[in-house]
N, C-alpha and C. Protein backbone atom coordinates (compact mmCIF):
# COMPACT_ATOMS: atom_id res chain seq x y z
N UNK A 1 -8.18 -80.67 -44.46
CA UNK A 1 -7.78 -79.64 -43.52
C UNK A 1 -7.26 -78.43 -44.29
N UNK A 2 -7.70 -76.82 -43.73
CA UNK A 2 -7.07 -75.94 -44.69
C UNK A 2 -6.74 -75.30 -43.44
N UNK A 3 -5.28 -74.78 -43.49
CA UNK A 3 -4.57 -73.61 -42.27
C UNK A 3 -4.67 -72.29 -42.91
N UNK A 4 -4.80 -71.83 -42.25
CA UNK A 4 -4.64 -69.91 -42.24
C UNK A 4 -3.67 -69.09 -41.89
N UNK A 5 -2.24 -69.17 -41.79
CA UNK A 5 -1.22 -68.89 -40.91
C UNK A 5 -0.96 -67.31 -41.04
N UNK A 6 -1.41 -66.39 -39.84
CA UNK A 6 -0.84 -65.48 -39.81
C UNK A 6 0.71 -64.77 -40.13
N UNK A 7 0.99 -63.73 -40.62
CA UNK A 7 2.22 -63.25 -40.86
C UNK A 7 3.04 -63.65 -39.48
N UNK A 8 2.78 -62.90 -38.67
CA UNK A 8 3.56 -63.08 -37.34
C UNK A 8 4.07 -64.48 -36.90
N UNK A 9 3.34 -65.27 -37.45
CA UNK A 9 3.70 -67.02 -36.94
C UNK A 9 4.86 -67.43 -37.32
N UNK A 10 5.81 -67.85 -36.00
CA UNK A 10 6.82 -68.56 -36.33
C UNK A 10 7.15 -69.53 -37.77
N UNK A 11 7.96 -69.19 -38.56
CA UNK A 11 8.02 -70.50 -39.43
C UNK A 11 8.20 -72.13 -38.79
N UNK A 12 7.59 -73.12 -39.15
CA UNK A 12 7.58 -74.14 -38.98
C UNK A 12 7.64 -75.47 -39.98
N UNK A 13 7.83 -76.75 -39.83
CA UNK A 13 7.89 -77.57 -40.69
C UNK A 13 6.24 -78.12 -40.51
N UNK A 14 5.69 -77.96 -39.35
CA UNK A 14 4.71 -78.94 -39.08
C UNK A 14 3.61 -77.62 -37.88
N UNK A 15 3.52 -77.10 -38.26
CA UNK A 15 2.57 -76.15 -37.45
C UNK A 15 1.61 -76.35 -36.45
N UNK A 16 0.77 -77.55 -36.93
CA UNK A 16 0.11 -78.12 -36.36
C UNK A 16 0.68 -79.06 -35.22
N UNK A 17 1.76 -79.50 -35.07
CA UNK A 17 2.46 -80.17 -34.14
C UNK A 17 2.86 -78.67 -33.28
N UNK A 18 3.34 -77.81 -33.81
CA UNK A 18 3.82 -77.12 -32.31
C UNK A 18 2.46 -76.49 -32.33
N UNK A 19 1.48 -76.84 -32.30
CA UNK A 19 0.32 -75.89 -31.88
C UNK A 19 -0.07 -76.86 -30.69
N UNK A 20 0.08 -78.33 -31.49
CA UNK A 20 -0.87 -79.14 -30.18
C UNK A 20 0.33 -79.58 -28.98
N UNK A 21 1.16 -79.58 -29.63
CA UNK A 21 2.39 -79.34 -28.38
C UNK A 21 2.61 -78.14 -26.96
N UNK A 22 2.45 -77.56 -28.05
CA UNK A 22 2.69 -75.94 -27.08
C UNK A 22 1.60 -75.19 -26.32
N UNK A 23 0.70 -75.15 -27.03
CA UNK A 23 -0.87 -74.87 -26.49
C UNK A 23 -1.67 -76.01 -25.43
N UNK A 24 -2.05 -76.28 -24.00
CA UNK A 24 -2.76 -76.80 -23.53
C UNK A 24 -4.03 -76.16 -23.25
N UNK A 25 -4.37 -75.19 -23.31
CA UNK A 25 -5.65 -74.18 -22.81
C UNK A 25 -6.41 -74.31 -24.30
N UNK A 26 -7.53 -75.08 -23.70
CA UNK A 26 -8.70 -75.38 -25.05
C UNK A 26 -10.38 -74.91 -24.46
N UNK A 27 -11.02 -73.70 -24.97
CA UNK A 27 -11.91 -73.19 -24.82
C UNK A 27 -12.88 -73.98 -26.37
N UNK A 28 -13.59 -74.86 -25.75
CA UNK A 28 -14.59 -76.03 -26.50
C UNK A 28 -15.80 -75.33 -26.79
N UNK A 29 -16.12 -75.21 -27.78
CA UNK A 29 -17.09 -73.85 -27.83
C UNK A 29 -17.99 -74.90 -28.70
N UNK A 30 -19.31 -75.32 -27.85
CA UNK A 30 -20.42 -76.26 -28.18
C UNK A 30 -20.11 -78.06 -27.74
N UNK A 31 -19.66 -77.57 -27.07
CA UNK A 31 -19.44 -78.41 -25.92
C UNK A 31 -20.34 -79.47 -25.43
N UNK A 32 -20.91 -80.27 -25.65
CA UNK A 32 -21.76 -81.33 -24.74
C UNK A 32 -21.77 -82.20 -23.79
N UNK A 33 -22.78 -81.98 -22.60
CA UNK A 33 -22.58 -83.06 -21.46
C UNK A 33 -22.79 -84.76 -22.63
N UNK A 34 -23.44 -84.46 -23.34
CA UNK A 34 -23.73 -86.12 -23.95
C UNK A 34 -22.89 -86.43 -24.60
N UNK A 35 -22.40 -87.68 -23.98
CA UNK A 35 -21.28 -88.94 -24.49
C UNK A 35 -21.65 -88.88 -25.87
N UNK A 36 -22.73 -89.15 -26.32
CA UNK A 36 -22.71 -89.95 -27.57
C UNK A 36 -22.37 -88.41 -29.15
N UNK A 37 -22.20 -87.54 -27.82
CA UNK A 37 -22.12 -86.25 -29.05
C UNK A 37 -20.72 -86.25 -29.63
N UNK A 38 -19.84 -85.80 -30.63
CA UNK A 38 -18.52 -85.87 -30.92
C UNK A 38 -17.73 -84.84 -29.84
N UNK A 39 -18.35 -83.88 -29.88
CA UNK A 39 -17.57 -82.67 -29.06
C UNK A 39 -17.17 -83.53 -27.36
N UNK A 40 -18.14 -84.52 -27.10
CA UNK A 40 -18.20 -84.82 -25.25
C UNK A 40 -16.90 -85.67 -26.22
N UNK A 41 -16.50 -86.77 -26.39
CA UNK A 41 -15.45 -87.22 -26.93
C UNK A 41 -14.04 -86.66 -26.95
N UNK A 42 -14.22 -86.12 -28.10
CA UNK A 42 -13.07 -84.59 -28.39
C UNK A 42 -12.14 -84.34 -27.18
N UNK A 43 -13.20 -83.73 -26.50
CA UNK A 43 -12.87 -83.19 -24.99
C UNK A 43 -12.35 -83.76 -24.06
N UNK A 44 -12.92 -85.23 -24.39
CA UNK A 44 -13.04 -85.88 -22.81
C UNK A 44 -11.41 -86.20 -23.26
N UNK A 45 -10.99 -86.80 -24.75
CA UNK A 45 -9.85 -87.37 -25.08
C UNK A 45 -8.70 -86.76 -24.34
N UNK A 46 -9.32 -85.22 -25.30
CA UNK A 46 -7.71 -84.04 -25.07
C UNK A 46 -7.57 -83.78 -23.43
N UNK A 47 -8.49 -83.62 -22.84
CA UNK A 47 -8.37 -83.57 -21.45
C UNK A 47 -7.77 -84.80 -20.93
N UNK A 48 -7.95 -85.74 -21.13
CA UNK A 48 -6.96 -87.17 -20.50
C UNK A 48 -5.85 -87.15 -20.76
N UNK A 49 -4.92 -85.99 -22.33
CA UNK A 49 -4.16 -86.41 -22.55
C UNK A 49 -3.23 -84.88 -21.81
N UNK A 50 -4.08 -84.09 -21.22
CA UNK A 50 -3.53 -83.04 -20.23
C UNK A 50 -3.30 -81.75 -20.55
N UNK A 51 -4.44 -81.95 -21.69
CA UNK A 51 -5.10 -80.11 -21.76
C UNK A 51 -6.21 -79.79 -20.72
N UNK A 52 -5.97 -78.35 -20.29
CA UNK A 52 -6.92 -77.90 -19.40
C UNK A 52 -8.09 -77.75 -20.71
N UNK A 53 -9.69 -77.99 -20.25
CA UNK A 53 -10.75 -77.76 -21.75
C UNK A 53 -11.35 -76.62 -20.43
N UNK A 54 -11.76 -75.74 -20.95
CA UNK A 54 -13.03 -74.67 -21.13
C UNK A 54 -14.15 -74.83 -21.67
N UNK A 55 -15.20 -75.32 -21.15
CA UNK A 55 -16.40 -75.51 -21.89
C UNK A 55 -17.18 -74.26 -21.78
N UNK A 56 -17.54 -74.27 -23.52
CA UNK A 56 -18.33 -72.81 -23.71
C UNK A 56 -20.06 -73.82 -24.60
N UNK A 57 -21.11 -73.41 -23.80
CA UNK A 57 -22.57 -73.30 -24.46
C UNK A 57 -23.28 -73.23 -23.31
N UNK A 58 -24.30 -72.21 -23.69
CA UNK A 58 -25.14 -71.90 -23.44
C UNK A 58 -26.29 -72.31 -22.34
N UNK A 59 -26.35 -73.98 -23.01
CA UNK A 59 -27.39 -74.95 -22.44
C UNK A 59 -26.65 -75.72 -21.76
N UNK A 60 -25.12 -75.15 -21.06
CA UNK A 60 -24.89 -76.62 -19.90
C UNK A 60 -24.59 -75.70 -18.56
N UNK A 61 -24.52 -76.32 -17.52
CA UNK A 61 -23.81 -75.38 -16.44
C UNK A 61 -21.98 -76.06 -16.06
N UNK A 62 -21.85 -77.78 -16.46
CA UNK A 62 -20.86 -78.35 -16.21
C UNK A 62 -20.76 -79.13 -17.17
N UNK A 63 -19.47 -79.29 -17.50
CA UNK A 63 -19.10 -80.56 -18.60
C UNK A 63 -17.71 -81.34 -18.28
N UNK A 64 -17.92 -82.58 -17.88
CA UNK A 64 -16.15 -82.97 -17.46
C UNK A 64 -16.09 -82.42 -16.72
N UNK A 65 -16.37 -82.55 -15.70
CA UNK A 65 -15.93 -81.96 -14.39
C UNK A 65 -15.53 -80.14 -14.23
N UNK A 66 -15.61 -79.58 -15.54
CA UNK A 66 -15.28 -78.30 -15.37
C UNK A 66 -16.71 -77.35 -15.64
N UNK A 67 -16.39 -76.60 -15.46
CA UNK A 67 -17.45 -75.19 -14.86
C UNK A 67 -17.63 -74.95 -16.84
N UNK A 68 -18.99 -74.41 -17.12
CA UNK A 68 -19.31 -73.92 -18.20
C UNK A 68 -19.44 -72.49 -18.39
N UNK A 69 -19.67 -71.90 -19.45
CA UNK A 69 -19.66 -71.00 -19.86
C UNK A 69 -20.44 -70.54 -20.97
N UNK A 70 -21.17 -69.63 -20.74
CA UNK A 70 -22.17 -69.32 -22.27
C UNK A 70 -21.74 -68.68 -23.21
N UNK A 71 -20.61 -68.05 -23.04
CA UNK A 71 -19.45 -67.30 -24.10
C UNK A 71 -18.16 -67.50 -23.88
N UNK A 72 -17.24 -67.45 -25.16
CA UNK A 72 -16.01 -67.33 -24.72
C UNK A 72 -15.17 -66.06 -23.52
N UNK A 73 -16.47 -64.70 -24.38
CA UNK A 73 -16.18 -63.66 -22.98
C UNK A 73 -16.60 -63.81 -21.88
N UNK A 74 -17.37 -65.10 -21.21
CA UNK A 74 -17.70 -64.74 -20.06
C UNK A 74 -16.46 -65.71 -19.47
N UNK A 75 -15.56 -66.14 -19.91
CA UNK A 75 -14.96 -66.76 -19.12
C UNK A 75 -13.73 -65.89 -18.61
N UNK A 76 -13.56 -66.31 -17.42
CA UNK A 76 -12.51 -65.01 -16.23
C UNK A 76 -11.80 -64.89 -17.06
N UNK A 77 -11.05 -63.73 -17.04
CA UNK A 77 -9.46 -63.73 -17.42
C UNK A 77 -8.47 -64.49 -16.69
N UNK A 78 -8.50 -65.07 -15.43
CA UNK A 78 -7.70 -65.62 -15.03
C UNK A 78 -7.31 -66.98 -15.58
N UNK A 79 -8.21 -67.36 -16.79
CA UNK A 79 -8.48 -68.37 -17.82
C UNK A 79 -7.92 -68.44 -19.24
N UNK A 80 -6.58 -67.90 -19.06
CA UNK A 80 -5.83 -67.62 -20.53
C UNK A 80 -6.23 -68.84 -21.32
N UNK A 81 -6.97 -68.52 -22.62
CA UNK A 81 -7.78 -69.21 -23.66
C UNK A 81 -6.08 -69.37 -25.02
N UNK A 82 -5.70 -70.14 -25.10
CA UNK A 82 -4.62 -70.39 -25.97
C UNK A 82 -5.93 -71.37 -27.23
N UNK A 83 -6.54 -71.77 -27.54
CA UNK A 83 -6.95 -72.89 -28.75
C UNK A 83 -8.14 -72.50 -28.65
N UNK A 84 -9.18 -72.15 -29.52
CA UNK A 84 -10.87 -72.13 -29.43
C UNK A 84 -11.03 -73.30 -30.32
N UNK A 85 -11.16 -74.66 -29.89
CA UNK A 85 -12.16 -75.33 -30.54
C UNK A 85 -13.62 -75.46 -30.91
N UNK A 86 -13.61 -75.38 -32.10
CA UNK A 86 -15.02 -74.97 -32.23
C UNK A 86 -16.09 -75.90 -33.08
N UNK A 87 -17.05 -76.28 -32.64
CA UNK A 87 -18.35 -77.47 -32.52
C UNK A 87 -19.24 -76.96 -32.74
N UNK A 88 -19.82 -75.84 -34.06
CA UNK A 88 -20.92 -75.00 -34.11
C UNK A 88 -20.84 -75.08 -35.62
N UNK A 89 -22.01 -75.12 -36.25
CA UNK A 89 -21.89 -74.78 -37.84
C UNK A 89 -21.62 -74.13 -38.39
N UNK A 90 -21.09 -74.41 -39.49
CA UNK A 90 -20.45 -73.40 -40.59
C UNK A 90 -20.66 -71.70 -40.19
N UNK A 91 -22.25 -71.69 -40.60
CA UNK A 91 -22.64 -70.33 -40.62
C UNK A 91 -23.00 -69.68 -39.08
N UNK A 92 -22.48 -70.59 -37.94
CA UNK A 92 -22.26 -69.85 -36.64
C UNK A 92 -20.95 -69.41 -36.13
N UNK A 93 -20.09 -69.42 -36.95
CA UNK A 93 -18.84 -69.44 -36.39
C UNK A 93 -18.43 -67.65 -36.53
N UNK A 94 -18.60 -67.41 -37.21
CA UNK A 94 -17.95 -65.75 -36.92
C UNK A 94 -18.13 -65.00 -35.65
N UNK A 95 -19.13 -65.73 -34.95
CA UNK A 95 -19.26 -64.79 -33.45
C UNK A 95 -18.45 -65.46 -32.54
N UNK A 96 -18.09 -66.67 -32.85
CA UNK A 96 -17.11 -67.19 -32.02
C UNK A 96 -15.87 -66.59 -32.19
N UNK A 97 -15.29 -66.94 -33.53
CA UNK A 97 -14.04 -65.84 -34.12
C UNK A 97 -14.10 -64.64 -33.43
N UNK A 98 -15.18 -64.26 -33.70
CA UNK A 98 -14.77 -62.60 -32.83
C UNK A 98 -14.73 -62.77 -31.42
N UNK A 99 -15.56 -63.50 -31.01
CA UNK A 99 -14.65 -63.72 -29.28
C UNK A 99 -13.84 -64.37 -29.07
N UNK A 100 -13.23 -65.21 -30.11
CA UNK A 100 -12.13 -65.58 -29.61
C UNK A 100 -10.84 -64.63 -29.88
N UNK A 101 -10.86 -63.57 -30.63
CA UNK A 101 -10.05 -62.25 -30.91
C UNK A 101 -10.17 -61.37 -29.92
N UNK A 102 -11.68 -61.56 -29.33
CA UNK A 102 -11.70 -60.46 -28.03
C UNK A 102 -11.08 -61.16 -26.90
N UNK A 103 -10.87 -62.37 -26.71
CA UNK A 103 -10.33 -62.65 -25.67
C UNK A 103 -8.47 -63.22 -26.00
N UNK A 104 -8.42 -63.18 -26.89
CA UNK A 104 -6.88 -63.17 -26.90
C UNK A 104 -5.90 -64.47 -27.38
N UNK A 105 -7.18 -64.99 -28.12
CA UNK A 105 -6.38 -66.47 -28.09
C UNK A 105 -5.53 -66.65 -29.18
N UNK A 106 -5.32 -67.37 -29.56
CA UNK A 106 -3.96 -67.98 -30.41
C UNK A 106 -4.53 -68.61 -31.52
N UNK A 107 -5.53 -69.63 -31.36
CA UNK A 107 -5.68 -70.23 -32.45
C UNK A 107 -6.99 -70.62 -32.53
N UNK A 108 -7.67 -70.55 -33.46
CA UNK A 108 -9.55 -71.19 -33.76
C UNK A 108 -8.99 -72.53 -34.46
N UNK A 109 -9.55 -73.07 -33.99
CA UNK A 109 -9.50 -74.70 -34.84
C UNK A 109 -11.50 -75.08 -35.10
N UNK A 110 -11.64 -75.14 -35.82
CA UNK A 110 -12.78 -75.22 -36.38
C UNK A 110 -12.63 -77.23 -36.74
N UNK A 111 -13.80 -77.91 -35.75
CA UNK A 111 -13.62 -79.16 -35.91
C UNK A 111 -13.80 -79.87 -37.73
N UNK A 112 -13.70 -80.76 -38.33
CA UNK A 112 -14.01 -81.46 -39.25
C UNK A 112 -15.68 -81.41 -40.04
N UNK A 113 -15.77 -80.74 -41.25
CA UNK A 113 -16.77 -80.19 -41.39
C UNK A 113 -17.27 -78.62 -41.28
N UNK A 114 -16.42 -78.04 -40.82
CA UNK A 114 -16.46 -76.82 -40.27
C UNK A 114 -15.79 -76.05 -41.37
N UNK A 115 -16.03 -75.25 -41.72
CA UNK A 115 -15.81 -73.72 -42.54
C UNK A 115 -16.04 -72.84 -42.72
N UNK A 116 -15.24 -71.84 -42.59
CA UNK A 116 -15.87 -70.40 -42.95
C UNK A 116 -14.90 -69.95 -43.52
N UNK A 117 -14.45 -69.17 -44.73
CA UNK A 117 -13.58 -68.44 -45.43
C UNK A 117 -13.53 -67.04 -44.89
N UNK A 118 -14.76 -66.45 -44.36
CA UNK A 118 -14.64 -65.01 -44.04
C UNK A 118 -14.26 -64.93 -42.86
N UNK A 119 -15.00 -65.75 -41.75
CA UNK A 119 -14.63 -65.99 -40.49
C UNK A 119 -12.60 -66.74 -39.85
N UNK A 120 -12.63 -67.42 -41.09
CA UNK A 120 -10.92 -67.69 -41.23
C UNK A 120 -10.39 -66.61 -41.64
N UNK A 121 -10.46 -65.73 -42.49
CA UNK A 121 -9.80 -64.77 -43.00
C UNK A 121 -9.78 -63.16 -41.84
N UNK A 122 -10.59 -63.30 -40.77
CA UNK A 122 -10.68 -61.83 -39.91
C UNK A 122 -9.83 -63.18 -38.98
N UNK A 123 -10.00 -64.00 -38.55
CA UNK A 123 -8.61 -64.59 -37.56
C UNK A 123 -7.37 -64.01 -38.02
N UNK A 124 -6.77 -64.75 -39.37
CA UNK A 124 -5.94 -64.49 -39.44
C UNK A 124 -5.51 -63.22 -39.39
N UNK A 125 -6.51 -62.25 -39.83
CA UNK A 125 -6.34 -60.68 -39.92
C UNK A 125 -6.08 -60.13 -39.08
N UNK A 126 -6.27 -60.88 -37.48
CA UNK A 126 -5.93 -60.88 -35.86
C UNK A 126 -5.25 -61.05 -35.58
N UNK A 127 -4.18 -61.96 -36.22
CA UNK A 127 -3.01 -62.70 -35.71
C UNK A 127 -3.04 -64.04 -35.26
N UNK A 128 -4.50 -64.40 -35.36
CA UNK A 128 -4.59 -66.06 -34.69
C UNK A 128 -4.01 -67.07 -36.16
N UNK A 129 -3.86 -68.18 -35.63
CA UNK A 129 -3.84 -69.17 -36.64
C UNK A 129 -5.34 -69.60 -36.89
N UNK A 130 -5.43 -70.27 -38.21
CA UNK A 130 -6.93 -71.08 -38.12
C UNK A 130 -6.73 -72.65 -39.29
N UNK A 131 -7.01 -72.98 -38.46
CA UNK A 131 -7.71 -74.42 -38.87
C UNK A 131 -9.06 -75.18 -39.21
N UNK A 132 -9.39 -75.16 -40.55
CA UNK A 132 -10.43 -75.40 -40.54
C UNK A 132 -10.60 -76.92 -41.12
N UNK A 133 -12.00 -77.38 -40.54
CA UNK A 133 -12.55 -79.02 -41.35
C UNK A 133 -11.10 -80.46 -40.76
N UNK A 134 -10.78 -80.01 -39.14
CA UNK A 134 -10.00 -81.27 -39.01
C UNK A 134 -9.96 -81.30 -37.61
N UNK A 135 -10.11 -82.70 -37.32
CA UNK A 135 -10.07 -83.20 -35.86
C UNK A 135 -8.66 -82.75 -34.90
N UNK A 136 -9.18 -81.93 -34.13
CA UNK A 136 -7.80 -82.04 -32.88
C UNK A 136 -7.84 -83.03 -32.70
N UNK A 137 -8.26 -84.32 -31.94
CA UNK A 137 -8.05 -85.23 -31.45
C UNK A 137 -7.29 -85.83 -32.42
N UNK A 138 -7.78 -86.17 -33.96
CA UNK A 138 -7.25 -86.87 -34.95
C UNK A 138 -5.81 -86.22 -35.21
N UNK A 139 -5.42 -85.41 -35.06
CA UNK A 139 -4.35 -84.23 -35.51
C UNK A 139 -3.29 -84.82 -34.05
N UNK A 140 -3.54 -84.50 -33.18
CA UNK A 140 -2.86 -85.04 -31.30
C UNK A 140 -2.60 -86.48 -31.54
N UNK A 141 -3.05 -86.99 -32.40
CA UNK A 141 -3.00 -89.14 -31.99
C UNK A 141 -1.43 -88.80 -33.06
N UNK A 142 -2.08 -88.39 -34.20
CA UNK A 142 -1.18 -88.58 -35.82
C UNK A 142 0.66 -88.31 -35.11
N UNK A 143 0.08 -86.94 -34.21
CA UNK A 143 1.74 -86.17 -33.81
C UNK A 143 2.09 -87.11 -32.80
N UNK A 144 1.68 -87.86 -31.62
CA UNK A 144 2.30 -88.16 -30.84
C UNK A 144 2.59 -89.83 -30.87
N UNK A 145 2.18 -89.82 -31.92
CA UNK A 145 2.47 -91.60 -32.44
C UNK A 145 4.29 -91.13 -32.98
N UNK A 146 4.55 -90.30 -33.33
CA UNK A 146 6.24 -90.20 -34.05
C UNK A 146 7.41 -90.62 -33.21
């Protein structure tokens, strides 16, 4: 796991705990109706454990019971986006970054496997936090086992 912590960010001992603490609004960006995909998982977890998820791609209309979305901008504003999880490869992620800066969010978490140095580095340059190459779900079990 590598963090990106903006200047502005509260000091913390454990960052990642008040992120998955404090933040429930998760915009899932590659999102899948199929079980057997990691992202339908991911989702289905953090949502049981009482995050609202936002599903963002292209190719679904519903996922989990919630309404989809083909961008992070197309989703209402009445949809404050706090976490962009993100389920897209390496070299797709900067257009997500930038919508997730256009829409206002807080933090890109880039799932396990996931990296971008340039695309981490204009987050932080935003003010978001970033997380790259590590499971929310795995990160949510670790904190709430204490």
């Amino acid at each position: 796991m590598k963090t990106s912590i903006p200047e502005n960010w509260p000091q913390s001992n454990d960052a990642i705990a008040d992120i998955v603490k404090s933040y429930k609004t998760v915009a899932v960006v590659g999102l899948s109706s199929n079980p057997s995909r990691p992202s339908f998982g991911v989702a289905q977890y953090i949502q049981s454990v009482g995050y609202r998820i936002i599903p963002v791609n292209p190719n679904e209309t519903e996922v989990l019971g919630e309404e989809c979305y083909p961008r992070l901008e197309d989703i209402p504003k009445s949809h404050p986006i706090e976490i962009v999880d993100i389920f897209r490869r390496s070299e797709d992620v900067s257009p997500v970054v930038e919508g997730a800066i256009a829409v206002g969010a807080k933090v890109v978490w880039m799932q396990q496997g996931i990296e971008n140095q340039n695309a981490a580095a204009k987050a932080r340059a935003a003010g978001l936090f970033v997380v790259e190459d590590a499971c929310i779900l795995i990160e949510h079990r670790l904190r709430h086992r204490r």
